[in-house]
N, C-alpha and C. Protein backbone atom coordinates (compact mmCIF):
# COMPACT_ATOMS: atom_id res chain seq x y z
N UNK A 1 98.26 122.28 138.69
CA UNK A 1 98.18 122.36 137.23
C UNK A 1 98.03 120.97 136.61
N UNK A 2 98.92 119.59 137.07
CA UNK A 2 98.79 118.63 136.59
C UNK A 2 97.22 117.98 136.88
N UNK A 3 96.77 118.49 137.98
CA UNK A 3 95.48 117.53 138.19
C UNK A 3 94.38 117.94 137.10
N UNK A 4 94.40 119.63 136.90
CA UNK A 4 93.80 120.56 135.89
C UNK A 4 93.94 120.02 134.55
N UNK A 5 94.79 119.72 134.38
CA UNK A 5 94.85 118.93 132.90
C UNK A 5 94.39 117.46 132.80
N UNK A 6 94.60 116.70 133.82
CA UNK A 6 94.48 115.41 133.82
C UNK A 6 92.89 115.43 133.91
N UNK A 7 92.04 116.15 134.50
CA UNK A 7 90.60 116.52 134.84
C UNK A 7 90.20 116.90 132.77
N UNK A 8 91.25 117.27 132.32
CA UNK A 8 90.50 118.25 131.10
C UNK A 8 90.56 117.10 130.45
N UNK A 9 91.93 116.72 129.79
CA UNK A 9 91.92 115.08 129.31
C UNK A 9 90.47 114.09 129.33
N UNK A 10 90.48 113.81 130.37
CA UNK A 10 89.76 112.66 130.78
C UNK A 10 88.41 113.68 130.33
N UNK A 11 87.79 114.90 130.67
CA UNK A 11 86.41 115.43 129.67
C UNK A 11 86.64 115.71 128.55
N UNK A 12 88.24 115.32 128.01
CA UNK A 12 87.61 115.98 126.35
C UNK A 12 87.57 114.62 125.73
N UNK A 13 88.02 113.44 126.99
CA UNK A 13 87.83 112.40 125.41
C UNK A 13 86.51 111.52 126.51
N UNK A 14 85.91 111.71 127.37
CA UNK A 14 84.96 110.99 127.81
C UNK A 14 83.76 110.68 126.56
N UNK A 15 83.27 109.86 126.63
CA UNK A 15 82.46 109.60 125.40
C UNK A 15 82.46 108.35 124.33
N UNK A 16 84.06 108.69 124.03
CA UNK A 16 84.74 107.95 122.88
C UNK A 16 84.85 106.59 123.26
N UNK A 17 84.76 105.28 122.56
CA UNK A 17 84.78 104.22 123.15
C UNK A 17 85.74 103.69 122.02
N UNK A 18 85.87 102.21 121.66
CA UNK A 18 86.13 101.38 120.59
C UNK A 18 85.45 100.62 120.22
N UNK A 19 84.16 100.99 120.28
CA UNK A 19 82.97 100.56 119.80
C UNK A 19 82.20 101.80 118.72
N UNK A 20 82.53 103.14 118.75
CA UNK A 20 82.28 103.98 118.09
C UNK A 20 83.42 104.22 117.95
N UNK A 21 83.71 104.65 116.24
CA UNK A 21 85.16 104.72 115.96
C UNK A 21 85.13 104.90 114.70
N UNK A 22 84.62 106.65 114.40
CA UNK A 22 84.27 106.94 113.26
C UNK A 22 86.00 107.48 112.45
N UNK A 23 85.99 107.79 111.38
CA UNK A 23 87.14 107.42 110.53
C UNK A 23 87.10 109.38 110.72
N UNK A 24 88.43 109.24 110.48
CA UNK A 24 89.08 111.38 110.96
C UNK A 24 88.74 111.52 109.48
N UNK A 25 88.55 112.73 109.78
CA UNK A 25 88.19 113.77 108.15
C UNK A 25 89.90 114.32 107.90
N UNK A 26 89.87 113.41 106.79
CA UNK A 26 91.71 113.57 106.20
C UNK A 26 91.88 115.19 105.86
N UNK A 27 90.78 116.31 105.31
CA UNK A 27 90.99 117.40 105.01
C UNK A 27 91.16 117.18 103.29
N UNK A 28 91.21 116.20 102.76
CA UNK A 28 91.57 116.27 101.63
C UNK A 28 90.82 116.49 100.17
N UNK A 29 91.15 117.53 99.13
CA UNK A 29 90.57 117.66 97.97
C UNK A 29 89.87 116.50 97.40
N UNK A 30 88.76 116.76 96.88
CA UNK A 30 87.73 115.38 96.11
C UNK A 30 88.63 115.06 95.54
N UNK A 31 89.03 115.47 94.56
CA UNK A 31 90.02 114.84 93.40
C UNK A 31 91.05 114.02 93.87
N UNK A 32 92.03 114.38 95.33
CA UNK A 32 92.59 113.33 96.01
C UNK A 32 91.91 111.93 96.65
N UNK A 33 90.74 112.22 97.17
CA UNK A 33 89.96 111.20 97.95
C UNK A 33 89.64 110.19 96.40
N UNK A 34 89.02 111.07 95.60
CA UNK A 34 88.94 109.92 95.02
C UNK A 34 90.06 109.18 94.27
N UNK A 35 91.04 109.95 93.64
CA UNK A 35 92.69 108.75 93.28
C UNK A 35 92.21 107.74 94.13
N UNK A 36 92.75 108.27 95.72
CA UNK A 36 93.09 107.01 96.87
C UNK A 36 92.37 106.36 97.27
N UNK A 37 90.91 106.29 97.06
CA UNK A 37 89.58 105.59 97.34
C UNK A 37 90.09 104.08 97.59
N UNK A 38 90.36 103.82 95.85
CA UNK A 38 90.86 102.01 96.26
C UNK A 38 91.94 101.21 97.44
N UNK A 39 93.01 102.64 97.69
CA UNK A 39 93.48 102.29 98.76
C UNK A 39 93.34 102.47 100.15
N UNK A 40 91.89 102.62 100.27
CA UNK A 40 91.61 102.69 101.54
C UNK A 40 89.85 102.26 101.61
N UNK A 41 90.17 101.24 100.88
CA UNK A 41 89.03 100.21 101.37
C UNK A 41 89.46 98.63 101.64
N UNK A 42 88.74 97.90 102.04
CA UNK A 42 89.01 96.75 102.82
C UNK A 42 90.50 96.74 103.97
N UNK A 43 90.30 97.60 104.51
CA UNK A 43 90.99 98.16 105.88
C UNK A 43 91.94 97.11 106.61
N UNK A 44 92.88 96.52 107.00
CA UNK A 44 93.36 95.78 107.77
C UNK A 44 93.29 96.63 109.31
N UNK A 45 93.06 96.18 110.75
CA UNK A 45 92.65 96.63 111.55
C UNK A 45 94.09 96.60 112.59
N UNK A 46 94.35 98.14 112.88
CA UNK A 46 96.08 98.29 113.70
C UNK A 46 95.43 99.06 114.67
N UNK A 47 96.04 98.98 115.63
CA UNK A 47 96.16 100.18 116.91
C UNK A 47 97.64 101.36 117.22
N UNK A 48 97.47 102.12 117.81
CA UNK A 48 98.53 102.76 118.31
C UNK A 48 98.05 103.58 119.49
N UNK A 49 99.25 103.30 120.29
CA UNK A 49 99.15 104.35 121.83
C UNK A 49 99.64 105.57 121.91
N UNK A 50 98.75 106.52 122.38
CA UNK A 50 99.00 107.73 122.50
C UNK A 50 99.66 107.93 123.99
N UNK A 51 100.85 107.82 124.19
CA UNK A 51 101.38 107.71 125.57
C UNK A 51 101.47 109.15 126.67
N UNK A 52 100.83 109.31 127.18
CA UNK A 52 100.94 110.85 127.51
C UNK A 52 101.58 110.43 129.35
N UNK A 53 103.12 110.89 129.12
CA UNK A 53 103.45 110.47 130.32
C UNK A 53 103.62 111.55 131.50
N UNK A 54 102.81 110.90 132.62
CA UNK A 54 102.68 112.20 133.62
C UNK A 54 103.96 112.37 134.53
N UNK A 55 104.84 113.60 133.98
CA UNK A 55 105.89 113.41 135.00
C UNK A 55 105.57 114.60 135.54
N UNK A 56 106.34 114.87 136.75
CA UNK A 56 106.17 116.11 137.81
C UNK A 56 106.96 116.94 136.78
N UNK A 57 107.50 117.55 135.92
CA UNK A 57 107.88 118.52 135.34
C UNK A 57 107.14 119.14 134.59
N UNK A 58 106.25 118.07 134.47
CA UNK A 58 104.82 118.89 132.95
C UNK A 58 104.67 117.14 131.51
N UNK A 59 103.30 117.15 131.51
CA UNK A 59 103.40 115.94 130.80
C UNK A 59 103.73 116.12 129.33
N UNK A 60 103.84 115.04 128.54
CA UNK A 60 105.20 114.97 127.54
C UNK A 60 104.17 113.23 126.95
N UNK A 61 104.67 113.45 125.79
CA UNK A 61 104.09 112.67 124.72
C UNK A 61 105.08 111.67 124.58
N UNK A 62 105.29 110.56 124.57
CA UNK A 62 106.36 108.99 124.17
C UNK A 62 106.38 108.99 122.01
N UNK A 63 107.15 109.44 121.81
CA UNK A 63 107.28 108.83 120.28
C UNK A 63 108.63 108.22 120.02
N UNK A 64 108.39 107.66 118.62
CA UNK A 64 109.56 106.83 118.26
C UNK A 64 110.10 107.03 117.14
N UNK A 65 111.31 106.88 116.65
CA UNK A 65 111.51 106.74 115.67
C UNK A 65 112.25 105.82 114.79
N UNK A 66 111.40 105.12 113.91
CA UNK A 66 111.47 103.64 113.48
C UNK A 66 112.98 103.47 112.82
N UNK A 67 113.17 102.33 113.01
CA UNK A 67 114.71 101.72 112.57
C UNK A 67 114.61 101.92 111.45
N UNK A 68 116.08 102.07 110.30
CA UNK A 68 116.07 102.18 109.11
C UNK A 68 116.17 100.79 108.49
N UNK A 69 115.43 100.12 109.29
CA UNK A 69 116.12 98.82 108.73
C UNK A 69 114.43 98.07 108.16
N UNK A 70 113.95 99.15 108.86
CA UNK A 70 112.37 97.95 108.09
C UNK A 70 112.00 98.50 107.28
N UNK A 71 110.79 97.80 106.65
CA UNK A 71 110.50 97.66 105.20
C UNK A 71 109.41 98.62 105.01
N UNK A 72 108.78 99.07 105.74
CA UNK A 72 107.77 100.10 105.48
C UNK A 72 108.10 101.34 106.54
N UNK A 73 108.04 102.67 106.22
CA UNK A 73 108.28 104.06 106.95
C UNK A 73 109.26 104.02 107.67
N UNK A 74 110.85 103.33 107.31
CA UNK A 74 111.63 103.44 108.22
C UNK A 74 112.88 104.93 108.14
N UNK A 75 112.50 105.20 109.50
CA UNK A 75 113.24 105.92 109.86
C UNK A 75 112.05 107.35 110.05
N UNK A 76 111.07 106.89 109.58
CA UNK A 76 109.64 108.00 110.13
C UNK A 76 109.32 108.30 112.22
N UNK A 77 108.90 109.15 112.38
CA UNK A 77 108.38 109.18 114.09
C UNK A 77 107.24 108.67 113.93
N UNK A 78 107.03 107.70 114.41
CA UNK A 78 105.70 107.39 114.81
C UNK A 78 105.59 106.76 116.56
N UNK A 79 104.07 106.98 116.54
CA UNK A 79 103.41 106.52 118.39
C UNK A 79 103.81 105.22 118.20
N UNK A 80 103.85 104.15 119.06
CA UNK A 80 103.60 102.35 119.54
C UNK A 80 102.76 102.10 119.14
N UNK A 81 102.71 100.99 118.23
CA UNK A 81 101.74 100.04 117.73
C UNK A 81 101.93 99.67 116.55
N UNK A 82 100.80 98.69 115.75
CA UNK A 82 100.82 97.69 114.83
C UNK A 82 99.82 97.59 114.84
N UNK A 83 99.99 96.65 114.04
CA UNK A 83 98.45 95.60 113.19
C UNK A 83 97.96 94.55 114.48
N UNK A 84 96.65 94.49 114.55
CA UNK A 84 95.94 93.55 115.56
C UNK A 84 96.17 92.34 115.57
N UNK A 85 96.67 91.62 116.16
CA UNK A 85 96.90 89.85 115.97
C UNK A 85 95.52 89.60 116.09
N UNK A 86 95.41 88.25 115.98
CA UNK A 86 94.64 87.16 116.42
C UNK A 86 93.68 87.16 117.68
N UNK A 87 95.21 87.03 118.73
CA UNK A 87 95.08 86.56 120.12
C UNK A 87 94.53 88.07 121.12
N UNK A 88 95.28 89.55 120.23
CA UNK A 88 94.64 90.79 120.64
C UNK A 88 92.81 90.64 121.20
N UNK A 89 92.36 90.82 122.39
CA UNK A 89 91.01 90.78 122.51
C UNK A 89 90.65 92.37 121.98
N UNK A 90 91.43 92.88 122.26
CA UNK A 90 90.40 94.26 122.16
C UNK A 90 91.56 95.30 121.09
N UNK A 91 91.57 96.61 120.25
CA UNK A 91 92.33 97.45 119.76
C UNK A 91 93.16 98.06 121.13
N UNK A 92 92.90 98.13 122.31
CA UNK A 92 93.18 98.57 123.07
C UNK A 92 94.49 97.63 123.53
N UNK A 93 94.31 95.94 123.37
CA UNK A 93 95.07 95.29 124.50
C UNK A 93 96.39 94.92 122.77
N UNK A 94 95.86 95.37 121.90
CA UNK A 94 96.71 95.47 120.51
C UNK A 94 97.29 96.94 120.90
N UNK A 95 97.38 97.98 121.16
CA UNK A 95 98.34 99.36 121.19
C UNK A 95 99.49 98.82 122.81
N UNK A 96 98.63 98.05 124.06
CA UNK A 96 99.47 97.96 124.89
C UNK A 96 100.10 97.04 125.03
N UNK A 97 100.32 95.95 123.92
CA UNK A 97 100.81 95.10 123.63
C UNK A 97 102.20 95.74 122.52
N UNK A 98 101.88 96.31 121.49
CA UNK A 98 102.87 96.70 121.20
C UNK A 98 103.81 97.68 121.63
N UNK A 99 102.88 98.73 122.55
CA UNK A 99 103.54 99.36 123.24
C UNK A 99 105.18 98.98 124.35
N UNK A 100 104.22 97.64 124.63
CA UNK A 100 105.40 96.55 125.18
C UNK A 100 106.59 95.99 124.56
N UNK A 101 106.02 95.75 123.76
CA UNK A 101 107.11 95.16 122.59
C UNK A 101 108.52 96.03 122.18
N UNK A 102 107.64 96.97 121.54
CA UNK A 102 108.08 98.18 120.92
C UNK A 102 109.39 99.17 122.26
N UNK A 103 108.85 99.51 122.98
CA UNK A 103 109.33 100.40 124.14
C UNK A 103 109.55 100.33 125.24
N UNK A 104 109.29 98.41 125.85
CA UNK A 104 109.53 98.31 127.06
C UNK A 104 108.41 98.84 127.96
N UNK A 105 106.94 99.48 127.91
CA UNK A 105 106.03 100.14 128.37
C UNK A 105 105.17 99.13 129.45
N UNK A 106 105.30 98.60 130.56
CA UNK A 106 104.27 97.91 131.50
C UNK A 106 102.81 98.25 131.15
N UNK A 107 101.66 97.44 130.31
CA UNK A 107 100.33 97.92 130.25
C UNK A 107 100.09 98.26 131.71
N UNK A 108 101.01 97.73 132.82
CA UNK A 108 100.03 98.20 134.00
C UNK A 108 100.19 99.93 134.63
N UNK A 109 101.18 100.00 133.49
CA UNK A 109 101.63 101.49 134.05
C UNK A 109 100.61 102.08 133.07
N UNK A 110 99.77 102.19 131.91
CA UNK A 110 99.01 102.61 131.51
C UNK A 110 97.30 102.61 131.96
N UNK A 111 96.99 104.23 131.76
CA UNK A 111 95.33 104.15 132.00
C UNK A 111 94.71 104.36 130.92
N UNK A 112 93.97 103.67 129.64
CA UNK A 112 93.29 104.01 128.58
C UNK A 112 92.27 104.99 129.27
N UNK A 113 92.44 106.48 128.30
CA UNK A 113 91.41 107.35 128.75
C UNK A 113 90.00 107.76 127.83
N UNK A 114 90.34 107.42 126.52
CA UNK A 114 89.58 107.48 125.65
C UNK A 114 90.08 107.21 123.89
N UNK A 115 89.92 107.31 123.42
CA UNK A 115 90.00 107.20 121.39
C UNK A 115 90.23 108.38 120.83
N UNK A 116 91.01 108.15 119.87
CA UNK A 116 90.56 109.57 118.83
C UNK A 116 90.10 108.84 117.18
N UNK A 117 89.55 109.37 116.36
CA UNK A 117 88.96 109.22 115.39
C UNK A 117 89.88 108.04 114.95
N UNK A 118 89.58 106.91 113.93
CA UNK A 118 90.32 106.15 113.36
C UNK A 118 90.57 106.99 112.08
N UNK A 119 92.30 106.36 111.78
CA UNK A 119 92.69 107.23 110.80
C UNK A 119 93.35 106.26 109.37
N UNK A 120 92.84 105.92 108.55
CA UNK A 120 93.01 104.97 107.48
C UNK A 120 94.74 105.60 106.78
N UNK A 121 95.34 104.89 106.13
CA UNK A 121 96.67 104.49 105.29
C UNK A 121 96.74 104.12 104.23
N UNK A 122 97.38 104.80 103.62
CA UNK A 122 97.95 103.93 101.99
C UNK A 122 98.02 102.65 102.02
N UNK A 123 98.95 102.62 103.26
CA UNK A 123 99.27 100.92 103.25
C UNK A 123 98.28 100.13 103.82
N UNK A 124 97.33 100.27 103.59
CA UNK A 124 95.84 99.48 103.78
C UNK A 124 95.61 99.24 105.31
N UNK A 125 95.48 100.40 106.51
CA UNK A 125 95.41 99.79 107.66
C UNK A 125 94.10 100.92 107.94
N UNK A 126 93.50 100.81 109.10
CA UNK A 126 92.53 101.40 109.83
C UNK A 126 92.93 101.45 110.91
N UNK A 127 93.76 102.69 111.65
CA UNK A 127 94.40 102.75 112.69
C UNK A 127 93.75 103.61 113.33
N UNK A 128 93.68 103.09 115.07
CA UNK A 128 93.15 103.16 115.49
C UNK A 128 94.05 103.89 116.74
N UNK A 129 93.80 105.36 117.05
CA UNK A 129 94.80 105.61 118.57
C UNK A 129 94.04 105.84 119.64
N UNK A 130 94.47 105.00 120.62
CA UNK A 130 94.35 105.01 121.88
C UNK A 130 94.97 105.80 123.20
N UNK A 131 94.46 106.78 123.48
CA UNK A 131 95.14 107.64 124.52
C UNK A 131 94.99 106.74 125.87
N UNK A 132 96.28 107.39 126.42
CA UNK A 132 96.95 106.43 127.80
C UNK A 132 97.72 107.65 128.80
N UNK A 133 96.91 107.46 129.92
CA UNK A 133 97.75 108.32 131.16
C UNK A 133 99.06 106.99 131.14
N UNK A 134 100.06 107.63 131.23
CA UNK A 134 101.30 106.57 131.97
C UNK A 134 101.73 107.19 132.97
N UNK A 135 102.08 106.35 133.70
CA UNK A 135 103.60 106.61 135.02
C UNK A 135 104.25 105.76 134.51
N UNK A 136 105.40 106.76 134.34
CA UNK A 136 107.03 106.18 133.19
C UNK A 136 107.46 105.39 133.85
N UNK A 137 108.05 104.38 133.52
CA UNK A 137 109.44 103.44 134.22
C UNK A 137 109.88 104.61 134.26
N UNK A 138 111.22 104.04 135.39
CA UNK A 138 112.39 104.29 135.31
C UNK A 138 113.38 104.36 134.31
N UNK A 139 113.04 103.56 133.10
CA UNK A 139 113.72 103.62 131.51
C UNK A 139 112.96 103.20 130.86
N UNK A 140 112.88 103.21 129.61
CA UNK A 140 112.46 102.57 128.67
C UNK A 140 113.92 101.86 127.82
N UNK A 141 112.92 100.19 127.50
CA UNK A 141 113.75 99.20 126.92
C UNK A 141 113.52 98.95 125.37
N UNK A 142 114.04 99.92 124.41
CA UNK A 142 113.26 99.96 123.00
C UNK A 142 113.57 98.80 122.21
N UNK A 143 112.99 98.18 120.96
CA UNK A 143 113.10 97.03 120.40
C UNK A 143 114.09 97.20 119.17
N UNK A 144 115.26 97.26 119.06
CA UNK A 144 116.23 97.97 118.79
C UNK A 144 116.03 97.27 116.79
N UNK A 145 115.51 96.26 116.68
CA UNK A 145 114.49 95.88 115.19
C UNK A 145 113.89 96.73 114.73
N UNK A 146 112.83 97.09 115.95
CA UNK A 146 112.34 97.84 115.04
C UNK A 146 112.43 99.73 115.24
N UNK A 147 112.70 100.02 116.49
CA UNK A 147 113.30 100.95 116.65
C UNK A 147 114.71 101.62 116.81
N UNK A 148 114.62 102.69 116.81
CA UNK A 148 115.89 103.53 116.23
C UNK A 148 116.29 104.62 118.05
N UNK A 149 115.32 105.18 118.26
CA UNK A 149 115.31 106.30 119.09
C UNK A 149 113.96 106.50 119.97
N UNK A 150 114.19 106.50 121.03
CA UNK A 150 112.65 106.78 121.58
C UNK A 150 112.96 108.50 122.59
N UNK A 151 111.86 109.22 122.39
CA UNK A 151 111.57 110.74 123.02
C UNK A 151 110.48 110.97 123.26
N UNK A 152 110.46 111.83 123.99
CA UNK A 152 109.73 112.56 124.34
C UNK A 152 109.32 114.39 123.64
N UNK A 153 107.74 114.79 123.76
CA UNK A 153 107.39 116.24 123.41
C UNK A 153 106.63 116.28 124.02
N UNK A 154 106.85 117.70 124.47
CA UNK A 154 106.05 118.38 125.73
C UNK A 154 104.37 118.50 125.01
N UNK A 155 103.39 117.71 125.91
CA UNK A 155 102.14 117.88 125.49
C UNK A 155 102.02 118.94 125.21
N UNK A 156 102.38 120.68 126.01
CA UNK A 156 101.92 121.52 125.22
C UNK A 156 102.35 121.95 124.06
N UNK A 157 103.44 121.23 123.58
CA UNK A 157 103.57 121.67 121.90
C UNK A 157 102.37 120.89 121.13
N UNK A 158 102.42 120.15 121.31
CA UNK A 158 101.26 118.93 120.98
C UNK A 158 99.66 119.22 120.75
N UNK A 159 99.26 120.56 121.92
CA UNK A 159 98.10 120.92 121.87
C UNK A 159 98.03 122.09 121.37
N UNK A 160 99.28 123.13 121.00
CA UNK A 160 98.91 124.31 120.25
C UNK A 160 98.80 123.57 118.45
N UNK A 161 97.79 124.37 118.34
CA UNK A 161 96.96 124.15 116.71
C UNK A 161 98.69 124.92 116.59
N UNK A 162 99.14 126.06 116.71
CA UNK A 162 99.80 126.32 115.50
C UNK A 162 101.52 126.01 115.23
N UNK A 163 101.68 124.67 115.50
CA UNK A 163 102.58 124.27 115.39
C UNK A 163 102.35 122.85 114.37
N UNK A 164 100.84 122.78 114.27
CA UNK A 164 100.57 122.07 112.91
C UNK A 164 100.92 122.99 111.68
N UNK A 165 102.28 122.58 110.44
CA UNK A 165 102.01 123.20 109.61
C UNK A 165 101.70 122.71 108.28
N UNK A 166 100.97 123.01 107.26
CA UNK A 166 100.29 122.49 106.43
C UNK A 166 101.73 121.74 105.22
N UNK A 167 101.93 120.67 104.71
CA UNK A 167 102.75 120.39 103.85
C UNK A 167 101.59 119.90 102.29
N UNK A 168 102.46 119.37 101.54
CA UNK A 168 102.07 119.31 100.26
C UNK A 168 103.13 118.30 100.17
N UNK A 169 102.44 116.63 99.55
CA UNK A 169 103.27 115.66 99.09
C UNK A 169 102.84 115.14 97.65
N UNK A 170 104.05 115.12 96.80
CA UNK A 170 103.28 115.03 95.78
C UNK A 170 103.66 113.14 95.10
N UNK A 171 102.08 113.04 94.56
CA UNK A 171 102.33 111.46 94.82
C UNK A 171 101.58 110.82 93.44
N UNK A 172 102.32 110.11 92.78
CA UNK A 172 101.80 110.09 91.27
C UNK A 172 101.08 110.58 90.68
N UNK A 173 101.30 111.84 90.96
CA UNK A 173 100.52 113.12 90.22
C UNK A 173 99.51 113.78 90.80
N UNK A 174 99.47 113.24 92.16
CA UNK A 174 98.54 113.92 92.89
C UNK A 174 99.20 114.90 94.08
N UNK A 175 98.50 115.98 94.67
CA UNK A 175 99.28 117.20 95.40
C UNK A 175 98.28 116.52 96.51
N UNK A 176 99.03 115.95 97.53
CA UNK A 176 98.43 115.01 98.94
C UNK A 176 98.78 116.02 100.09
N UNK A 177 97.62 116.94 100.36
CA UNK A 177 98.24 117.26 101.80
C UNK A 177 98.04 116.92 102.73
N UNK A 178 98.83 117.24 103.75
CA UNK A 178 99.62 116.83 104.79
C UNK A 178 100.10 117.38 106.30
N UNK A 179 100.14 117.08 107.34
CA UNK A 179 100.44 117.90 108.45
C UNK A 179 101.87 117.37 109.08
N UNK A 180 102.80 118.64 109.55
CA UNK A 180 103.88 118.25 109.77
C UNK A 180 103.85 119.22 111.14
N UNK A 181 104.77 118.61 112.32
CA UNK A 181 105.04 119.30 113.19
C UNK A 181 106.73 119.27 113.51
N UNK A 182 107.67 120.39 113.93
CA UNK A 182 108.86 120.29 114.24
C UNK A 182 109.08 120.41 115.51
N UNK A 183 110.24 119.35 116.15
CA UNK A 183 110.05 119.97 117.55
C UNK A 183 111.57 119.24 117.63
N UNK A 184 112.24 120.08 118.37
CA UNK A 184 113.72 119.24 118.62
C UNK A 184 114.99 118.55 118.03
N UNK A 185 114.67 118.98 116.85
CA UNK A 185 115.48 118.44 115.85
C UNK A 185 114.69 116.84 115.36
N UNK A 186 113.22 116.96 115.79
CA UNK A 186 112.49 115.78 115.07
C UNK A 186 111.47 116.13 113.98
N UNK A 187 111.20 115.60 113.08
CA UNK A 187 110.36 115.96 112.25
C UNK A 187 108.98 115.00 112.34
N UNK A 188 107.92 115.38 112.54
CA UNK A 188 106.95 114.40 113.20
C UNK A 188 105.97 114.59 111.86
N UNK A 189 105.36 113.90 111.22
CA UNK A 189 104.37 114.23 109.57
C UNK A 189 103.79 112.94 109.44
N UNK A 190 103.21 113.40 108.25
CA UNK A 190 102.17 112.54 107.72
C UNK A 190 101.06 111.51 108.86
N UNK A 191 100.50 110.24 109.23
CA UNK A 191 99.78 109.83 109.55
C UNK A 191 99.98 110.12 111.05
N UNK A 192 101.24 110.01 111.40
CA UNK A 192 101.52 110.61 112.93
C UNK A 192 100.82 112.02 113.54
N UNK A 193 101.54 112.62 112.37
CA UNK A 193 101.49 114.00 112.95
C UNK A 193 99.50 114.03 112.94
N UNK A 194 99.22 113.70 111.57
CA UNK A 194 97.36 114.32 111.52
C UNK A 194 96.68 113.17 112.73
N UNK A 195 97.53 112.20 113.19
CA UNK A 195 96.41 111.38 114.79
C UNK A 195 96.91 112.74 115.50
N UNK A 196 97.99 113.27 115.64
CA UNK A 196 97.87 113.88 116.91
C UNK A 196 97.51 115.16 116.33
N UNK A 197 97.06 116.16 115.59
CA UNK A 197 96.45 117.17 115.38
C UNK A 197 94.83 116.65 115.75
N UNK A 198 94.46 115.71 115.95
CA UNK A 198 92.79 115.37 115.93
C UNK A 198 93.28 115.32 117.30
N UNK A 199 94.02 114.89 117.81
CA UNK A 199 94.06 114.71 119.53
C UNK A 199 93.96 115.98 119.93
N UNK A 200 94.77 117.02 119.28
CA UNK A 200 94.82 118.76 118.89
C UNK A 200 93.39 119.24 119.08
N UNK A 201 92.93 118.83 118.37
CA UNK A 201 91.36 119.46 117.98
C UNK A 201 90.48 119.09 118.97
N UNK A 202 90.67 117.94 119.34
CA UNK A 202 89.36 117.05 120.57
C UNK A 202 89.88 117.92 121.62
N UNK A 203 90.84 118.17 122.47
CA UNK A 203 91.62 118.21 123.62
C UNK A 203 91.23 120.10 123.65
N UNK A 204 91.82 120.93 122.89
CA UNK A 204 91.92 122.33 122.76
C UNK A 204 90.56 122.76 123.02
């Protein structure tokens, strides 16, 4: 079964590079796109890893959930990653770099398998996720700054469409929707949850 999936993986995202890296269709009403237009142009350029870790029980997704102590989405689930440094050569060596940082993750224990759509932010970023076969450490060492909690979800919650459920945020007068998934007593939404509903959509 694991090789069966790992075979499907690797054909549903063959193709995708980081050289093509068209922007996800948010789903959202004209009247929303255009409010948020201004905030989602001139893009600052972030990555994030989609950690899909292969254990012999059935593979399982790496998320986090950010410390309450920082200044933007804290205490939200989100995947590993940040904004691209400098010294980053590629979006790719920017997700396994923070991945490191962030969770203790060896890039050498990761296999980049392909991209999913880039997905733009309020907070002015162009994020970019990168799917990754891992073989787990033995632990993970989280960055206790900026994280709070690190878990795991079973890829197949991850790949049923109907555990995406539709939310409604309402945001200086605008009705912003939204995708939320529950799993475990975690609440996984907004920019998180809609990268991995497109991972949903490519993969299914």
């Amino acid at each position: 079964m694991s090789a069966a999936l790992e075979a499907h993986l690797r054909k549903a995202l063959a193709g995708t590079s980081e050289q093509h890296r068209p922007l996800v269709d948010l789903e959202w009403p004209k009247l929303v796109q255009r409010a948020l237009k201004p905030l989602l142009t001139n893009l600052r350029e972030a990555a994030v890893l989609v950690p899909i870790l292969m254990r012999p029980e059935g593979y399982s997704v790496l998320l986090t959930r950010r410390a309450d102590t920082l200044r933007n989405h804290k205490g939200q689930v989100s995947l590993p990653g940040g904004r691209r440094d400098p010294e980053d050569s590629s979006l790719a060596a920017c997700a396994l770099r923070e991945a490191q940082e962030e969770v203790g993750l060896p890039p050498e224990n990761a296999e980049i398998i392909g991209y999913l759509d880039d997905y733009p932010t309020t907070t002015r970023y162009r994020v970019t996720p990168v799917v990754a076969l891992v073989q787990p450490p033995s632990q993970f060492a989280f960055d206790a700054g900026e994280v709070a909690q690190v878990f795991e979800v079973p890829l197949s919650v991850l790949l049923d469409p109907s555990r995406y459920e539709s939310r409604i945020l309402s945001k200086n007068g605008l009705n912003v929707p939204f995708f939320e998934v529950n799993h475990g007593g975690q609440r996984i939404w907004g920019a998180t949850a809609g990268m991995l509903r497109d991972f949903c959509r490519k993969v299914v």
